[in-house]
Protein backbone atom coordinates (compact mmCIF):
# COMPACT_ATOMS: atom_id res chain seq x y z
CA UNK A 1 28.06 22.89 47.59
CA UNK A 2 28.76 19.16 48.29
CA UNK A 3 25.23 18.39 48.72
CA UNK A 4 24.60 20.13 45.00
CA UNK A 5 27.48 18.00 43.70
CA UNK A 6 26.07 15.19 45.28
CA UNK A 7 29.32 14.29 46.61
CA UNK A 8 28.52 14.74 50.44
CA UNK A 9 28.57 11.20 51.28
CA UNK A 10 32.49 11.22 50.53
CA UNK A 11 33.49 14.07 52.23
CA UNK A 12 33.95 13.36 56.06
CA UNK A 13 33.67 17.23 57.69
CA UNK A 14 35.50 17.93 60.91
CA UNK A 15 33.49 20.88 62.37
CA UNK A 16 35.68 22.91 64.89
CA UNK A 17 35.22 26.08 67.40
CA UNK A 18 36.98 28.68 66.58
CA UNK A 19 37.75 28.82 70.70
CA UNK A 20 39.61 25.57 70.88
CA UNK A 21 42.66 24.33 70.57
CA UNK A 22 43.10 21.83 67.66
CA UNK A 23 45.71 18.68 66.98
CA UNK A 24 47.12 17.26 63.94
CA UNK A 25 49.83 14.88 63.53
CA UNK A 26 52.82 16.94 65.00
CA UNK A 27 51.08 19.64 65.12
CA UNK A 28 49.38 22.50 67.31
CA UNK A 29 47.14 24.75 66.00
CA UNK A 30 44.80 27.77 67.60
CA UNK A 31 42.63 30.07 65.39
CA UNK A 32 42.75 33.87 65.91
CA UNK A 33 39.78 36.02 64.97
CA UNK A 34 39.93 38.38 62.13
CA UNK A 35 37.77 40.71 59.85
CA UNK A 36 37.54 40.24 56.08
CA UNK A 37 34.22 40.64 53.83
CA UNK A 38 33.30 37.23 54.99
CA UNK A 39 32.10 36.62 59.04
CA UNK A 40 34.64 34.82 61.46
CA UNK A 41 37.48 34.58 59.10
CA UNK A 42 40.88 33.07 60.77
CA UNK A 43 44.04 32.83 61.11
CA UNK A 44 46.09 30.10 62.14
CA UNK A 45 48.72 29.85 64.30
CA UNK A 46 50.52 26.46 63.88
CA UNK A 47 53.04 25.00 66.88
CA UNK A 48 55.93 23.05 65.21
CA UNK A 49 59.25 21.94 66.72
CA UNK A 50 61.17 24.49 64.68
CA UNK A 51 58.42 27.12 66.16
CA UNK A 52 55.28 28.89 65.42
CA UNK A 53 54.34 29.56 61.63
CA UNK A 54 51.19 31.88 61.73
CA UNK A 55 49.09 32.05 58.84
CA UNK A 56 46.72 34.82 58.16
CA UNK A 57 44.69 33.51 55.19
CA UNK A 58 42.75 36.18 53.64
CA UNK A 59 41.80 39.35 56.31
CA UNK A 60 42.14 42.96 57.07
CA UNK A 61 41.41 45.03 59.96
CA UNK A 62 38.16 46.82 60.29
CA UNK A 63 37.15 48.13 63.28
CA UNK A 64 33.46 48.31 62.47
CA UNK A 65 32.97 45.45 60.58
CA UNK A 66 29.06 45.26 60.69
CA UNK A 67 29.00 41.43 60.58
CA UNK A 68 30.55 39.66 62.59
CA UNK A 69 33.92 39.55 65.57
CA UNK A 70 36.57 42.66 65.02
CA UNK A 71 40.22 41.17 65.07
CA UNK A 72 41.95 39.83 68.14
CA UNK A 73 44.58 42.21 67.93
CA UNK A 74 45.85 41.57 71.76
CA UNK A 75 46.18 37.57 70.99
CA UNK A 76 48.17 38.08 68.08
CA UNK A 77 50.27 40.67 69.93
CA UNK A 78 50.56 37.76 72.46
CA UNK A 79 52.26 35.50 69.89
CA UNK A 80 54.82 37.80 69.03
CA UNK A 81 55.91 38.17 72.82
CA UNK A 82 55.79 34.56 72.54
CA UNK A 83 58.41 34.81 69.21
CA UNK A 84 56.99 33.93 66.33
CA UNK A 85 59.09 31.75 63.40
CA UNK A 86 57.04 32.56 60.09
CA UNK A 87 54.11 34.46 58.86
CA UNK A 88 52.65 33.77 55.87
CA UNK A 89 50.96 36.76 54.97
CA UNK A 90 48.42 38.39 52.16
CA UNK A 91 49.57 40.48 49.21
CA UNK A 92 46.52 41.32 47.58
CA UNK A 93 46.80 45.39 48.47
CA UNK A 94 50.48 45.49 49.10
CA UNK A 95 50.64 48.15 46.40
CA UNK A 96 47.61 50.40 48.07
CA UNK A 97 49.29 52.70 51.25
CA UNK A 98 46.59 53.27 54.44
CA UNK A 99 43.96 51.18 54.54
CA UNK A 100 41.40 49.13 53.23
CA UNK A 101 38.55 51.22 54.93
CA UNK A 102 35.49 49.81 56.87
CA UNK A 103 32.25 48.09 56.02
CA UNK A 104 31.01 51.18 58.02
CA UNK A 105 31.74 53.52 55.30
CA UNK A 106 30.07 51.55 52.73
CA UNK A 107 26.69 51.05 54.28
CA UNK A 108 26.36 54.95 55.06
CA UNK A 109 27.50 55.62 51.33
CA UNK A 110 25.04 53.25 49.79
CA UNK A 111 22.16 54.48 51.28
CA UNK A 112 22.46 57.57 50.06
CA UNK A 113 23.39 56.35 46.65
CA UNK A 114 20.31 53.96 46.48
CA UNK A 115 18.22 56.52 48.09
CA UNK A 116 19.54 58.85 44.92
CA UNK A 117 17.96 56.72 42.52
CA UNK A 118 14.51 57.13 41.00
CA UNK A 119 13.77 54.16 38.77
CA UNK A 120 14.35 50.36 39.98
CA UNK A 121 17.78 49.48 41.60
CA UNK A 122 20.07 46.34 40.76
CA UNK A 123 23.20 45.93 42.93
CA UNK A 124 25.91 43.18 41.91
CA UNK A 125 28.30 42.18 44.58
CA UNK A 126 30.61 39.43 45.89
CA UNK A 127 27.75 36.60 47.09
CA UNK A 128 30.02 35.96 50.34
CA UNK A 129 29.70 39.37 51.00
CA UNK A 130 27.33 38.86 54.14
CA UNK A 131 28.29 42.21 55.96
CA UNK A 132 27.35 44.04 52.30
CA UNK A 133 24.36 42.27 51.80
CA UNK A 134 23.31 43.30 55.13
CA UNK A 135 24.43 47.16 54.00
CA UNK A 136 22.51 46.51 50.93
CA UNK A 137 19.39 45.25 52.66
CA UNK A 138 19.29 48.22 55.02
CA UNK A 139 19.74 50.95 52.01
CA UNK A 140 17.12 49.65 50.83
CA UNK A 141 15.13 49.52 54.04
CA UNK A 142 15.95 53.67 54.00
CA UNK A 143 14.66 54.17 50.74
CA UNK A 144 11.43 52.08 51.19
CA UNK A 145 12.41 49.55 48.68
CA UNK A 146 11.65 45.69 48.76
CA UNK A 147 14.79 43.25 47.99
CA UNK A 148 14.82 40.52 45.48
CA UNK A 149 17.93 37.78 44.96
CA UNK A 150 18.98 36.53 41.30
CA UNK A 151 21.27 34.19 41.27
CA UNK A 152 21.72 30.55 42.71
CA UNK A 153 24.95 31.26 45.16
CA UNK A 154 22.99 34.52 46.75
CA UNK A 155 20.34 32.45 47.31
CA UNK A 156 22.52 29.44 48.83
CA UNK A 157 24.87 32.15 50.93
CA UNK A 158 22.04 34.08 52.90
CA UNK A 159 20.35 30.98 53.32
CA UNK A 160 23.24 29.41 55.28
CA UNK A 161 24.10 33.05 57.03
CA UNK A 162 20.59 32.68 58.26
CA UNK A 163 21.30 29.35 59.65
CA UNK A 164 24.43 30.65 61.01
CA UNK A 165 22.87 33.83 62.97
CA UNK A 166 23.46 36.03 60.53
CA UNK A 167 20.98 38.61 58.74
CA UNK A 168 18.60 38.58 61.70
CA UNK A 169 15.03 40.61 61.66
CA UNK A 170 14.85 41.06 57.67
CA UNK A 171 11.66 40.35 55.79
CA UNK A 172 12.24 37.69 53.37
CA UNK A 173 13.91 38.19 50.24
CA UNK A 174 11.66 38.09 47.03
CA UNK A 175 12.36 35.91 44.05
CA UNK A 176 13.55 37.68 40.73
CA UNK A 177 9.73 37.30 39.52
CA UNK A 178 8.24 38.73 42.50
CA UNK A 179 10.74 41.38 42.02
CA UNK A 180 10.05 42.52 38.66
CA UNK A 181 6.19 42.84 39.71
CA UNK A 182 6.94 45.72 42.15
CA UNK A 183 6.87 49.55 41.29
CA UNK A 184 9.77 50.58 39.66
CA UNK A 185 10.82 53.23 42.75
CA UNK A 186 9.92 50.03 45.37
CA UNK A 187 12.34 47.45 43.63
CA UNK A 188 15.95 46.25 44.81
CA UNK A 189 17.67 42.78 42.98
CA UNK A 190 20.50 42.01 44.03
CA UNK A 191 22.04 39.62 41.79
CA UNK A 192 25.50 37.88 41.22
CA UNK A 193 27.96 38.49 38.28
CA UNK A 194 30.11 40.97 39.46
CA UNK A 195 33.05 39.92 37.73
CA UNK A 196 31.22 39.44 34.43
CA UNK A 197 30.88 35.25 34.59
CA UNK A 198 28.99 34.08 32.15
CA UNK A 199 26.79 32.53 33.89
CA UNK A 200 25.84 34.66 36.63
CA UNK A 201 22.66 36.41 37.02
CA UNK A 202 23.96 39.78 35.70
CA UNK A 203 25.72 38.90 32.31
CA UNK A 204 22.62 37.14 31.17
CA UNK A 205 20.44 40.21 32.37
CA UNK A 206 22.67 42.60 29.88
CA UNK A 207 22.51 39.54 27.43
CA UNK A 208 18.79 40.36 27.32
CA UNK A 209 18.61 36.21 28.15
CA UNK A 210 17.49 36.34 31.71
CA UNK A 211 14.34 34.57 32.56
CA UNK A 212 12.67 37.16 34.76
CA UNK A 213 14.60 40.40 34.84
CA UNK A 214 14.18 43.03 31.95
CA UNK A 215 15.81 46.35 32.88
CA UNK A 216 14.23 49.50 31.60
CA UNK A 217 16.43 52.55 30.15
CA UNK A 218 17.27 54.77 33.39
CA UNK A 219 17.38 51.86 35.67
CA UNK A 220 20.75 51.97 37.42
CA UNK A 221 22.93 49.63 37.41
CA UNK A 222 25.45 49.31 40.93
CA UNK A 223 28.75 47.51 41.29
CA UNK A 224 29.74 47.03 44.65
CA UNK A 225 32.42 45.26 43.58
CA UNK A 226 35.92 45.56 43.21
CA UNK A 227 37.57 44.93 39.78
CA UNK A 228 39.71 41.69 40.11
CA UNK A 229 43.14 41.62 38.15
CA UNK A 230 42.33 39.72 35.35
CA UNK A 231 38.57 40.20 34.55
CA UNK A 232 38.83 44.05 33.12
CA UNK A 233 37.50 42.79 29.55
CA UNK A 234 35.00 40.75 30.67
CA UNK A 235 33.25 43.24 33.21
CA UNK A 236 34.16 46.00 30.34
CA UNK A 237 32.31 44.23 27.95
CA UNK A 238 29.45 43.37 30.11
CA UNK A 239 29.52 47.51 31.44
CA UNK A 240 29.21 48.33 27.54
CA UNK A 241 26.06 45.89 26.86
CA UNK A 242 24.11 47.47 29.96
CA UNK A 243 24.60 51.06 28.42
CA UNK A 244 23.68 50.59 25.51
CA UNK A 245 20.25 49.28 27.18
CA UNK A 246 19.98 52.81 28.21
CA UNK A 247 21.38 52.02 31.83
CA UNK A 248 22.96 53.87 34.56
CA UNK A 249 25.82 52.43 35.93
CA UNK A 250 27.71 53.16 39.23
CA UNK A 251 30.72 51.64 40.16
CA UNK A 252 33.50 51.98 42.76
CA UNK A 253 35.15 54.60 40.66
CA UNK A 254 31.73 56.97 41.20
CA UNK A 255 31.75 56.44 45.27
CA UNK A 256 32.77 54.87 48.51
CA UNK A 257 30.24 51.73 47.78
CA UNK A 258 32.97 48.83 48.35
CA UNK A 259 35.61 48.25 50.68
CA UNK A 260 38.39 45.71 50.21
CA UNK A 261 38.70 42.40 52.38
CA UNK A 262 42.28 42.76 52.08
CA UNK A 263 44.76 44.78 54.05
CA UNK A 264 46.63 47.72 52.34
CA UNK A 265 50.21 48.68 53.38
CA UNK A 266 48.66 50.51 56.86
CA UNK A 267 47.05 47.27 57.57
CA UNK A 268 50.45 45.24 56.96
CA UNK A 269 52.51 47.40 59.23
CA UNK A 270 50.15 47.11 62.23
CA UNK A 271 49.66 43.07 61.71
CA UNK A 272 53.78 43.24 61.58
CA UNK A 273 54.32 45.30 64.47
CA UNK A 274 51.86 42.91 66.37
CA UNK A 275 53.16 39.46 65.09
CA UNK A 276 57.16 40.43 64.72
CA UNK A 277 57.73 37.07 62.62
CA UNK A 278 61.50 36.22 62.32
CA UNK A 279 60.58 35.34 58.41
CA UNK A 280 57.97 36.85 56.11
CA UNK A 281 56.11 34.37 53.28
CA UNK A 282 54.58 36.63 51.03
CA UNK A 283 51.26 34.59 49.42
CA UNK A 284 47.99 35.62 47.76
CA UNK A 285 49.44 37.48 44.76
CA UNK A 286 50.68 37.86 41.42
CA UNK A 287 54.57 37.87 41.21
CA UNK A 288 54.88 41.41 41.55
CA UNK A 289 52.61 41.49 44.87
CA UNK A 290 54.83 39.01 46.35
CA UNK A 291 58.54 40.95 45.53
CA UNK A 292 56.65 44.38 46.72
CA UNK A 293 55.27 42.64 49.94
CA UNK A 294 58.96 41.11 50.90
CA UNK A 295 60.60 44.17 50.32
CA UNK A 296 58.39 46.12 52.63
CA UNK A 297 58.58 43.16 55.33
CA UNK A 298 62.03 44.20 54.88
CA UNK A 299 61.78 47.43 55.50
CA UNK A 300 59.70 46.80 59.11
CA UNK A 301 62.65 44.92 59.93
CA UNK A 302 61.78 41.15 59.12
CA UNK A 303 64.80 39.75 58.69
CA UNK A 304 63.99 36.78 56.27
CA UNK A 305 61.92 36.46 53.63
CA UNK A 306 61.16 34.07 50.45
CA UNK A 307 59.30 34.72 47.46
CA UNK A 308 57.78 31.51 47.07
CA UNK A 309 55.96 30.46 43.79
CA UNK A 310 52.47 28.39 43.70
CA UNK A 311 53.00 25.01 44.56
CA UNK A 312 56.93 25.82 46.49
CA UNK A 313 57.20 23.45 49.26
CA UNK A 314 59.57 25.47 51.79
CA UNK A 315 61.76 24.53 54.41
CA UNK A 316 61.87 26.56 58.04
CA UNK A 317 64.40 26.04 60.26
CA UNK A 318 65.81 27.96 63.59
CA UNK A 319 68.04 30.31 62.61
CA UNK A 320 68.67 29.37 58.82
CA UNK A 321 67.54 30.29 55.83
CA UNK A 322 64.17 29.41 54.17
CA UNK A 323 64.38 27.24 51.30
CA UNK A 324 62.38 26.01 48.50
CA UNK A 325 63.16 22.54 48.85
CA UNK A 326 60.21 20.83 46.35
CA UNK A 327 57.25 21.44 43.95
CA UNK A 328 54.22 20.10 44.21
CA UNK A 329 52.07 19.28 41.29
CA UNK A 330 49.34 22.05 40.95
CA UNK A 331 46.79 24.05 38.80
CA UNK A 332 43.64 24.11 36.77
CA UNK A 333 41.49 21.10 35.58
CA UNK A 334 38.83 21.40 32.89
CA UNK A 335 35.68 19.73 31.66
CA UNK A 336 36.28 19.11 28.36
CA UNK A 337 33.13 17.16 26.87
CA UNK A 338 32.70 14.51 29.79
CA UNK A 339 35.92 13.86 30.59
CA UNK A 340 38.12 15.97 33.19
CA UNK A 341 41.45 17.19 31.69
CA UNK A 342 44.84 19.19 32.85
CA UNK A 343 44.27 22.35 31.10
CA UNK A 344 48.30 22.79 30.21
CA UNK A 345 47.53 19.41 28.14
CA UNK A 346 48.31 18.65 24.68
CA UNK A 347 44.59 18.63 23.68
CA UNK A 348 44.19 21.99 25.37
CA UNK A 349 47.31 23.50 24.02
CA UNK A 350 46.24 22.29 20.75
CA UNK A 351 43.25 23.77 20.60
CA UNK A 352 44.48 27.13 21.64
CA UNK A 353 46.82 27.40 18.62
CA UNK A 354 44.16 26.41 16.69
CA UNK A 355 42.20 29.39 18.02
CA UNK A 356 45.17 31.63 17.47
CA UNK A 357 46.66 30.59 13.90
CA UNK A 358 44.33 28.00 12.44
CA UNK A 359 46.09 24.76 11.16
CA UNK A 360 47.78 23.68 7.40
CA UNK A 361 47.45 20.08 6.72
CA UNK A 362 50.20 18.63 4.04
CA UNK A 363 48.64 15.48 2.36
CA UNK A 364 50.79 13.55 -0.11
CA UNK A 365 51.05 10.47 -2.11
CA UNK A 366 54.73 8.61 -2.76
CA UNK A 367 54.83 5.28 -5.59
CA UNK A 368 57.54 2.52 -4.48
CA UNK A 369 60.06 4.31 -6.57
CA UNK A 370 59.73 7.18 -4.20
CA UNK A 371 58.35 9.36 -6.65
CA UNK A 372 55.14 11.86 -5.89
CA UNK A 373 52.45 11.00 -7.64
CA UNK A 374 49.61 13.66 -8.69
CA UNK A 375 49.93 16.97 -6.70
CA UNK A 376 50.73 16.79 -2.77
CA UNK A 377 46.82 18.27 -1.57
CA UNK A 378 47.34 21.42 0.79
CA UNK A 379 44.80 22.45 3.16
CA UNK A 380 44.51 25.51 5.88
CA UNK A 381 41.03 25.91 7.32
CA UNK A 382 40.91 28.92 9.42
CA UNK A 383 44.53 29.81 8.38
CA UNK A 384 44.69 29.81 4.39
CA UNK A 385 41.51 30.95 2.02
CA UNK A 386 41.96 29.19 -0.95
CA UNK A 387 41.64 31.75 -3.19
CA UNK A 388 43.64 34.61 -2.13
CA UNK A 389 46.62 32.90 -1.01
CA UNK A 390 46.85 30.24 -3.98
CA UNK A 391 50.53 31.13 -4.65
CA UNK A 392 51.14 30.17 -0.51
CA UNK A 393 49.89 26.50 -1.06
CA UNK A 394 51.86 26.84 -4.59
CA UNK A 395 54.97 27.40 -3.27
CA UNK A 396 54.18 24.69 -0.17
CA UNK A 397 53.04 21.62 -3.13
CA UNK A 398 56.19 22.65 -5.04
CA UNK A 399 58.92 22.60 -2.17
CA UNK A 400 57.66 19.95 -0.35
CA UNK A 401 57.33 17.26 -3.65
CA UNK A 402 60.85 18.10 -4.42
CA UNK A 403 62.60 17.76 -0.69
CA UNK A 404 60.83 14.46 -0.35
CA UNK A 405 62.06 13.18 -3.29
CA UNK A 406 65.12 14.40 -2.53
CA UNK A 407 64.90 12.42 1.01
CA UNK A 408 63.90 9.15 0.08
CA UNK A 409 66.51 9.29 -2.84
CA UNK A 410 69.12 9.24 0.02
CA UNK A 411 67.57 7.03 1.88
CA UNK A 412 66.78 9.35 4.76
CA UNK A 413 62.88 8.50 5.32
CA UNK A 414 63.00 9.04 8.97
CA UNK A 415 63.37 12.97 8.56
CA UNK A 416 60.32 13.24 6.08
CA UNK A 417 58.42 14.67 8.78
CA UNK A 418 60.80 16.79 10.18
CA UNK A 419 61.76 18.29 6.65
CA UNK A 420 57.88 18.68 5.80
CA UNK A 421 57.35 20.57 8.44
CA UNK A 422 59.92 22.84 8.55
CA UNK A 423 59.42 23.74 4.82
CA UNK A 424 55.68 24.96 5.65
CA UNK A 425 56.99 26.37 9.21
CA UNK A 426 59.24 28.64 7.06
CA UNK A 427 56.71 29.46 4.42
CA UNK A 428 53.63 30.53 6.50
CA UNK A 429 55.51 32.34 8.47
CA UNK A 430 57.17 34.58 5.69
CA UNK A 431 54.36 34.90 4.02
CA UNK A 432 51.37 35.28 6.51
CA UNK A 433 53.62 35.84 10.05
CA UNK A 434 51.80 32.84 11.46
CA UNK A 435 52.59 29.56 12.76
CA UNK A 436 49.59 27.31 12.55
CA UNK A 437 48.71 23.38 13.49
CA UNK A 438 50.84 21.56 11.18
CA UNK A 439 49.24 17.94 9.96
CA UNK A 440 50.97 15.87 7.63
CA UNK A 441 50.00 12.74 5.83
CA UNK A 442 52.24 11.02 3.40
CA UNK A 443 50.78 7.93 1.68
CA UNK A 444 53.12 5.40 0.49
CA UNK A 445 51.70 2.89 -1.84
């Protein structure tokens, strides 16, 4: 990714063994094996002065992962002999009880899912996936089906779990144009968009825009994916443009073809029992997450814990308290043109209302007796059409010419603004139940 940014030359990378024992500043740290849906993931376990904050990062505990080390359940078992001060700990599936289910699982079930199908096969997953991309490559192995990639990260991600060790003794992948050349029955793509991005492989595919790929009605159509929070319209809308190309789709809801990286409550309780932190740091959640995961540390008998928002900068301490004791500056940046911009900005803001409620620009025109002269000019593109709502900008050029008059009579210029706006706050939102950009120009000659 640095390389394709062409950034690499300012990025200095510290490559370390997950085996060894690293040092920074005042600090100790050793990394502990553990599954997730990417290879080697790890937690941390930090040494401070005040005592030992493990950190778990993303994880969950399969026994068969596929791909990959299982966890190192008798080191972290070791720590919590040891005492342990903190744990910061994922949320993601603190509202799903047992557990997240192995990779296992998955690879049986796809096989006979792909096997199942009788037309040509596209699968959209998570690119990082590795241990599902192998499950995917095998299924298709079964059902005597040649695999294609579409989509730049796939491409990038099996390349670099080649290099890596991974995805040993498969025949090389096809290219989406080699792909669409096979028989129907000997065809596999796997392609990213899985979340419905609108620029991945699969949204321009329903789009009818892809270069290469051109689905046929009864092709099918597999998410082995899980629904993320957040992106239910998107992947909704992108679901709805593939069936109406005649498609069958199968997703999650249909079968056991994808497994969480993330540990439900089962999964907490053992990594508890193992660790037995003195405070719990709920992370890796929406606000909800968090409260439900600090209750149920709670209830294992965790005696402190601290719902913590983005950016909290907490305080540990022996036998005190955790505290939120600062707030670091955080969020989302933007590309806005060519220029990089905070997307809470004014600009940004701005242009969200304007999406919303359209603007209403006042423009006016005041002699040196203070008087208005003509009509004050009343515009509201995307907000007012000037036909229908001619008695709205009426009203607004009536008001308005009077209460300046009135102003500058007393001698109160300073509020024009202020007043002007308030008048066509009030009207527009009587009248139409919006509240729009407000611009206001008054010319003074």
């Amino acid at each position: 990714k640095l390389k394709e940014e062409g950034i690499i030359h300012r990025v200095k990378i510290h490559e370390v063994r997950a085996d060894k024992h690293i040092e920074l500043g005042p600090f100790k740290l050793e990394m502990i094996g553990l599954t997730h849906s990417i290879p080697e993931m790890q937690a941390i376990a930090i040494r401070t002065d005040a005592g030992i904050v493990m950190h778990t990062g993303d994880w969950k505990l399969d026994e068969a992962p596929m791909v990959g080390p299982v966890t190192d359940e008798a080191r972290l078992k070791q720590y919590g002999d040891e005492g342990v001060l903190a744990m910061v700990c994922d949320s993601t599936n603190v509202m799903v009880e047992g557990e997240s289910g192995s990779e296992s699982h998955v690879r049986q079930n796809l096989a006979e899912v792909i096997g199942a199908c009788e037309n040509r096969v596209l699968v959209t997953t998570f690119a990082s996936n590795i241990s599902r991309l192998e499950s995917i490559l095998y299924a298709a192995r079964d059902a005597g089906r040649s695999v294609g990639l579409a989509g730049k990260s796939l491409w990038r991600i099996t390349d670099a779990a080649k290099q890596a060790g991974y995805l040993k003794d498969v025949p090389p992948f096809l290219s989406d144009h080699e792909a669409m050349k096979l028989p129907k029955d000997k065809c596999l793509i796997v392609c990213t968009g899985c979340q419905g991005e609108s620029r991945a492989a699969l949204t321009k595919i329903a789009q009818q825009e892809h270069p290469a790929i051109r689905l046929s009605p009864k092709d099918t159509v597999i998410f082995s994916s899980r629904m993320i929070p957040g992106n239910e319209s998107r992947i909704g809308w992108m679901q709805n443009k593939l069936t109406t190309l005649g498609l069958e789709i199968i997703s999650d809801r249909d079968g056991f073809i994808h497994v969480s990286g993330h540990p439900c409550r089962g999964e907490l309780e053992r990594m508890y029992k193992l660790v037995r932190p003195q405070i719990a740091i709920p992370v890796h959640g929406e606000a909800r997450h968090i409260h439900e995961h600090a209750k149920f540390a709670q209830s294992l008998g965790v005696s402190e814990t601290i719902e913590a928002t983005n950016g909290a900068v907490i305080e540990l301490k022996k036998g005190e308290t955790p505290r939120v004791v600062g707030m670091v500056e955080w969020g989302y940046t933007a590309m806005d043109g060519t220029s990089l911009i905070d997307t809470n900005s004014i600009v940004l803001r701005t242009r969200r209302k304007l999406r919303d409620a359209g603007c209403v620009v006042l423009s006016m025109v005041i002699d040196k007796k203070g008087k208005v002269v003509g009509q004050p000019q009343i515009s509201g593109p995307g907000t007012l059409d000037p036909a229908a709502d001619q008695h709205i900008i009426t009203m607004i050029q009536k008001e308005t010419a009077h209460e300046i008059e009135k102003i500058i009579e007393s001698k109160k210029e300073r509020m024009i603004d202020e007043r002007m706006r308030g008048i066509m706050r009030r009207i527009l939102n009587a009248e139409i139940g919006k509240k729009p950009v407000l611009d206001i120009h008054i010319h003074q000659l």
